[in-house]
C-alpha atoms as a PDB file:
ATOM      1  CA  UNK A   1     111.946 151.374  54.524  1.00  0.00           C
ATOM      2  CA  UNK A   2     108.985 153.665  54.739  1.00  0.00           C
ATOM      3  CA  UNK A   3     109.803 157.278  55.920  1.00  0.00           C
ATOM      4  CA  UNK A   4     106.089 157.416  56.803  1.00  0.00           C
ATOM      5  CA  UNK A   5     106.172 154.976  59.436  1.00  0.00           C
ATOM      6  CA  UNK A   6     109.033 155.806  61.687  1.00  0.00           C
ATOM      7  CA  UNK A   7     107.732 152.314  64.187  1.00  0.00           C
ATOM      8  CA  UNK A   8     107.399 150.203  61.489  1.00  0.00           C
ATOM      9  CA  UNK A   9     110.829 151.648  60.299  1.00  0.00           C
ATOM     10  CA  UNK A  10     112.866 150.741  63.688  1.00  0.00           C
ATOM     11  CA  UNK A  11     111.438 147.053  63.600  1.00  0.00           C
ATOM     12  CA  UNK A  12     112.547 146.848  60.176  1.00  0.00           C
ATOM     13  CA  UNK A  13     116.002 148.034  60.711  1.00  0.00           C
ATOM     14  CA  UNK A  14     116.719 144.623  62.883  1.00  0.00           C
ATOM     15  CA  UNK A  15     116.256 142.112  60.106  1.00  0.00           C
ATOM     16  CA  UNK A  16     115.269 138.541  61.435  1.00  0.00           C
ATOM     17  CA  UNK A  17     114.356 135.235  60.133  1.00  0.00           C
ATOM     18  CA  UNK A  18     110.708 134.574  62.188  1.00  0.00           C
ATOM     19  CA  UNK A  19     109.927 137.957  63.711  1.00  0.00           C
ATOM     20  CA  UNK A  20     107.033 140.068  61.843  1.00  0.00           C
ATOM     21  CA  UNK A  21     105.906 143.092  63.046  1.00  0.00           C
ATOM     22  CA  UNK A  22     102.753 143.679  63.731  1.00  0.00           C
ATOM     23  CA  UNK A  23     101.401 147.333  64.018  1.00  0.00           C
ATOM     24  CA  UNK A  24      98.006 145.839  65.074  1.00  0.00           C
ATOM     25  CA  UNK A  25      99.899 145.555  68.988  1.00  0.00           C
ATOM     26  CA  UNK A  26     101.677 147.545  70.926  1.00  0.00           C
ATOM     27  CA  UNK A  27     104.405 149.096  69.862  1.00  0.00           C
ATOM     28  CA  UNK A  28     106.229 148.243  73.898  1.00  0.00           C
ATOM     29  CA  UNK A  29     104.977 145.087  73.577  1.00  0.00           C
ATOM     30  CA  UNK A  30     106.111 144.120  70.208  1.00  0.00           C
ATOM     31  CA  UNK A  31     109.698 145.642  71.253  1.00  0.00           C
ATOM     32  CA  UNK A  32     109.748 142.925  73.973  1.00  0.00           C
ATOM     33  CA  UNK A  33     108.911 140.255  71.425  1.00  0.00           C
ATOM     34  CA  UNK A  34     111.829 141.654  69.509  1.00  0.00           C
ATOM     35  CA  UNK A  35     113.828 141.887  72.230  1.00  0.00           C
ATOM     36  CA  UNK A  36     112.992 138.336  73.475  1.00  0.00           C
ATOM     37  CA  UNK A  37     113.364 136.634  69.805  1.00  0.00           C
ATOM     38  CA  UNK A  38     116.778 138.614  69.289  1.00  0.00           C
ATOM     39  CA  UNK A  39     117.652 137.408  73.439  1.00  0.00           C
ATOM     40  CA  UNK A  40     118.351 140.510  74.348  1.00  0.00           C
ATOM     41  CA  UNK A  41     119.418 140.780  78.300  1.00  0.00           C
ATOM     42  CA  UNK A  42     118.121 143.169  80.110  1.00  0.00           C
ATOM     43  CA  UNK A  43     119.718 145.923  80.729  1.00  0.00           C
ATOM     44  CA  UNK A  44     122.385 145.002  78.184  1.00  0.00           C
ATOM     45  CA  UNK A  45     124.050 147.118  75.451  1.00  0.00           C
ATOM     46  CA  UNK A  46     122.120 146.025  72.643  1.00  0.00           C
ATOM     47  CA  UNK A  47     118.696 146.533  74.364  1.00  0.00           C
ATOM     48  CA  UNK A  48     119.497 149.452  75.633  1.00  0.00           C
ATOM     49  CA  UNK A  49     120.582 151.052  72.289  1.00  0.00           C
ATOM     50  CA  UNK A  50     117.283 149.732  71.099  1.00  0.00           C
ATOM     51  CA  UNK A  51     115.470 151.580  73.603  1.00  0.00           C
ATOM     52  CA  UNK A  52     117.090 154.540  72.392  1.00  0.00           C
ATOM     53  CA  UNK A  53     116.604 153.832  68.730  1.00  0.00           C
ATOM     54  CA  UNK A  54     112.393 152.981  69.441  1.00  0.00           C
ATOM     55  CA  UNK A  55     112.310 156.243  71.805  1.00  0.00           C
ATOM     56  CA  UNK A  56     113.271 158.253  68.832  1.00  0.00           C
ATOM     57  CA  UNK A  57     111.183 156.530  66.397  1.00  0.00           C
ATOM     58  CA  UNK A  58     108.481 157.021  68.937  1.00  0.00           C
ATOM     59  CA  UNK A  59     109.188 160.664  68.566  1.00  0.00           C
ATOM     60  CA  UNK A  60     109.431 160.851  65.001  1.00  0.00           C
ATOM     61  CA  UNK A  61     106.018 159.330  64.727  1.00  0.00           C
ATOM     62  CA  UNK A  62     104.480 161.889  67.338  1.00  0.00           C
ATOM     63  CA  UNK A  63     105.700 164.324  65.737  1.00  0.00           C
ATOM     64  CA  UNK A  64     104.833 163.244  61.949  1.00  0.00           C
ATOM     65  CA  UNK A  65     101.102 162.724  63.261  1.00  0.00           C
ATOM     66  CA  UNK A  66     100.630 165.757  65.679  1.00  0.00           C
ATOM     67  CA  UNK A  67     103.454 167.997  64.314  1.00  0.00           C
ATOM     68  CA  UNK A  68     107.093 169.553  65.567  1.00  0.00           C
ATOM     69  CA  UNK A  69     104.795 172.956  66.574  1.00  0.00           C
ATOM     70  CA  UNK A  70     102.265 173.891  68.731  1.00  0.00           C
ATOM     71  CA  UNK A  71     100.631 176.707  66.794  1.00  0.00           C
ATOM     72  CA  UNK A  72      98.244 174.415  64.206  1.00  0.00           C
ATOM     73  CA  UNK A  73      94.796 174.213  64.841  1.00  0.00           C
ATOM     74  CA  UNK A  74      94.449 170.678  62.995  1.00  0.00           C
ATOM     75  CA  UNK A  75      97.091 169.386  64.843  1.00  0.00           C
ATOM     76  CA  UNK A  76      95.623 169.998  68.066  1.00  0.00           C
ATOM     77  CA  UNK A  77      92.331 169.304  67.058  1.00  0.00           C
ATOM     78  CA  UNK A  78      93.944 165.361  65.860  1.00  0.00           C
ATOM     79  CA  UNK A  79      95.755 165.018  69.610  1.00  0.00           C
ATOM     80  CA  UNK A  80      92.386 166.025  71.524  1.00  0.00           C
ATOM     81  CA  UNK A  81      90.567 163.542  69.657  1.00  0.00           C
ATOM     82  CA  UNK A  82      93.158 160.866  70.383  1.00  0.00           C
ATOM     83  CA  UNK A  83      93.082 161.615  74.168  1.00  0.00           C
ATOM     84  CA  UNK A  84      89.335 162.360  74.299  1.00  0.00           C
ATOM     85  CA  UNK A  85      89.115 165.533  75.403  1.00  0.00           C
ATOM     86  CA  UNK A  86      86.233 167.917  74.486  1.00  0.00           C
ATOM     87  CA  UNK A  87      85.825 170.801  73.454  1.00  0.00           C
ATOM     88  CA  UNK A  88      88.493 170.517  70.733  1.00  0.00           C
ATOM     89  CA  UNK A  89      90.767 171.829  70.930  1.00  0.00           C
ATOM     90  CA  UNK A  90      91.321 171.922  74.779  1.00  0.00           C
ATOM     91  CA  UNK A  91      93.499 173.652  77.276  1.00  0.00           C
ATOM     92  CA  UNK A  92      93.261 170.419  79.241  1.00  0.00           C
ATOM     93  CA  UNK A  93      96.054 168.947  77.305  1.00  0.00           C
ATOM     94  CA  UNK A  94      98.340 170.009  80.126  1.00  0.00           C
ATOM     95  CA  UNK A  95      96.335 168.476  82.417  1.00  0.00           C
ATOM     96  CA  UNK A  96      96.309 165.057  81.351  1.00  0.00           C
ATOM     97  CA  UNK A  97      98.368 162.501  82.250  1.00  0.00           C
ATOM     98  CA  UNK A  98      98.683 159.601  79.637  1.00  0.00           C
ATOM     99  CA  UNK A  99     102.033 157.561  78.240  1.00  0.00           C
ATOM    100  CA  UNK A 100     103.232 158.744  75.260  1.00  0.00           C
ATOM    101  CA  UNK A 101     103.093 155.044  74.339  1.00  0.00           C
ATOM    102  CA  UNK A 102      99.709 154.589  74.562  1.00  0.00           C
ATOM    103  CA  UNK A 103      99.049 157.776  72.747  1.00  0.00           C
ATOM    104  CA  UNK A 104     100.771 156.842  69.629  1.00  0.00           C
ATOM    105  CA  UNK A 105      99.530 153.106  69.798  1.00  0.00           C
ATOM    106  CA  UNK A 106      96.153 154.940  70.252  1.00  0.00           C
ATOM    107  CA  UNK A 107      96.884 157.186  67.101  1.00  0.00           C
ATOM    108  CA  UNK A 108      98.137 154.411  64.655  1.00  0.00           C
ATOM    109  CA  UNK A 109      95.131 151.699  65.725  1.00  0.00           C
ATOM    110  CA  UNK A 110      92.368 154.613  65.180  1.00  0.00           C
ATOM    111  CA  UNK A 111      91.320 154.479  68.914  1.00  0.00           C
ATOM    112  CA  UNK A 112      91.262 157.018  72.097  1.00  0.00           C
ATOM    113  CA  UNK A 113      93.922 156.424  73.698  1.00  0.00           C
ATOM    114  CA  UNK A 114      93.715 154.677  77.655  1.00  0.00           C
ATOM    115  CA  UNK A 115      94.798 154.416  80.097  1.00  0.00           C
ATOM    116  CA  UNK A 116      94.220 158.060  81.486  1.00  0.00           C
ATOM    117  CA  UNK A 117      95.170 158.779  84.985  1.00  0.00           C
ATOM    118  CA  UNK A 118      94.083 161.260  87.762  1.00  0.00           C
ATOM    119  CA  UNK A 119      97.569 162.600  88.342  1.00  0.00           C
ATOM    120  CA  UNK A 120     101.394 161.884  88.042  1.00  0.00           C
ATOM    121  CA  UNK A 121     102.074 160.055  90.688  1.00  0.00           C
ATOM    122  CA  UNK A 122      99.236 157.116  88.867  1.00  0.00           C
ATOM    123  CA  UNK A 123     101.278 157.747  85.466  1.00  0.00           C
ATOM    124  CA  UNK A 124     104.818 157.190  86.793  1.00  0.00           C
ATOM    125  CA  UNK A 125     103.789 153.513  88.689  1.00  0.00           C
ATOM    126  CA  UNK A 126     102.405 152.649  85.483  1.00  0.00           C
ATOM    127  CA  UNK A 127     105.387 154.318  83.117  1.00  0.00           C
ATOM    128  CA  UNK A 128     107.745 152.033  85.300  1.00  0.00           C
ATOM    129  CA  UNK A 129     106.106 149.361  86.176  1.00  0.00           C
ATOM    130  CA  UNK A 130     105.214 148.907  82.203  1.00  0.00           C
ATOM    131  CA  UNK A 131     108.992 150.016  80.860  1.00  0.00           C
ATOM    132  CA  UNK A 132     107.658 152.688  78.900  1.00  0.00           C
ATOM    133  CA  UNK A 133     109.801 155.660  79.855  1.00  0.00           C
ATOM    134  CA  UNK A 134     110.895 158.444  77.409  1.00  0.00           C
ATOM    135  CA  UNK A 135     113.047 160.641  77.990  1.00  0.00           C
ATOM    136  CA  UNK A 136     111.354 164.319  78.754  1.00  0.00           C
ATOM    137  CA  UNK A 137     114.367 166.063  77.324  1.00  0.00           C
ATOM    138  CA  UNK A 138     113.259 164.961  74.017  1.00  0.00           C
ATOM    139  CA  UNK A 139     110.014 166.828  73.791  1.00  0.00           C
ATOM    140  CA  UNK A 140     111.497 170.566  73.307  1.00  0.00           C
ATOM    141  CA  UNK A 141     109.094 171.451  70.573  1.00  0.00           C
ATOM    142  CA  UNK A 142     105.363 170.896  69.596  1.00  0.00           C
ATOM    143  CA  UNK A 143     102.617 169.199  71.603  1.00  0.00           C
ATOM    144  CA  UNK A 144     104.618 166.407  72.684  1.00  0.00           C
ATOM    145  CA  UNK A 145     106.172 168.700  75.164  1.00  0.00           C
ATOM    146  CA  UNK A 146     102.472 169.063  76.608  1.00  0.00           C
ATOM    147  CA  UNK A 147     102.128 165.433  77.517  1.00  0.00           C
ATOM    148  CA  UNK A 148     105.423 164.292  78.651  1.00  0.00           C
ATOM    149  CA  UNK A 149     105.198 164.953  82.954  1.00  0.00           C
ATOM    150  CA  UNK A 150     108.429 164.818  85.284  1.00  0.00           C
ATOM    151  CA  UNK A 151     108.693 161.450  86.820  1.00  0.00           C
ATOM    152  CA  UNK A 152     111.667 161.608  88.114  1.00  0.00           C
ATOM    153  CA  UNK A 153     113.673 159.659  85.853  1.00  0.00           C
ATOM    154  CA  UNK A 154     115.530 161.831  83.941  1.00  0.00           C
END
């Protein structure tokens, strides 16, 4: 395993005969493939510990790309770029609402990332209507603790 790639790294810890990972999609999506080829009930044990495990690979790949501090220029420079937000580096950081997700897929397929919304209330609908929580609790250091909004779920 790769220390580099924390998301390739959780998909590799669940061996299988017939599922390949491919970085190329969505990292949610390509959990519910895995979760669908392992048949994984919802809501079970074993998904839910898998949710766990991909929320803190999710994390560790955040944090590997933008950093575990908010005090490097670069660093804030890289996220700005990835959300589209100009000039770089921007104050407006707190002010957008985007999935953590979508910002990492963004990040790791060399793209903006999208959806964007106007406000929370947008971000949560699509957060749970998408399964793509994580847990704000998690983000008590560096710029991922910028992005992640209070839904409600928590």
């Amino acid at each position: 395993m790769s220390v580099v790639d924390p998301i390739a790294n959780f998909f590799a810890s669940y061996p299988s005969t017939g599922f390949v990972y491919d970085r190329n999609k969505g990292t949610l999506e390509e959990f519910e493939r895995l979760s669908s080829f392992r048949q994984w009930v919802e809501g079970g044990k074993r998904k839910q510990k898998a949710i766990f495990a991909l929320q803190r690979a999710l994390q560790k790949e955040f944090e590997l790309v933008f950093g575990k501090q908010d005090g490097d220029y670069q660093q804030w420079c890289d996220l700005c770029r990835t959300l589209g937000i100009v000039p770089i580096p921007g104050s407006r950081v707190k002010h957008v609402h985007v999935n953590v997700f979508d910002v990492v897929d963004a990040q790791r397929q060399g793209r903006q990332a999208t959806p964007i919304f106007r406000n929370v209330q947008q971000l949560k609908t699509y957060t749970i209507e998408n399964g793509m929580t994580f847990p704000k609790k998690r983000a008590k250091r560096g710029l991922l603790k910028y992005l992640l909004r209070n839904i409600g779920l928590d």
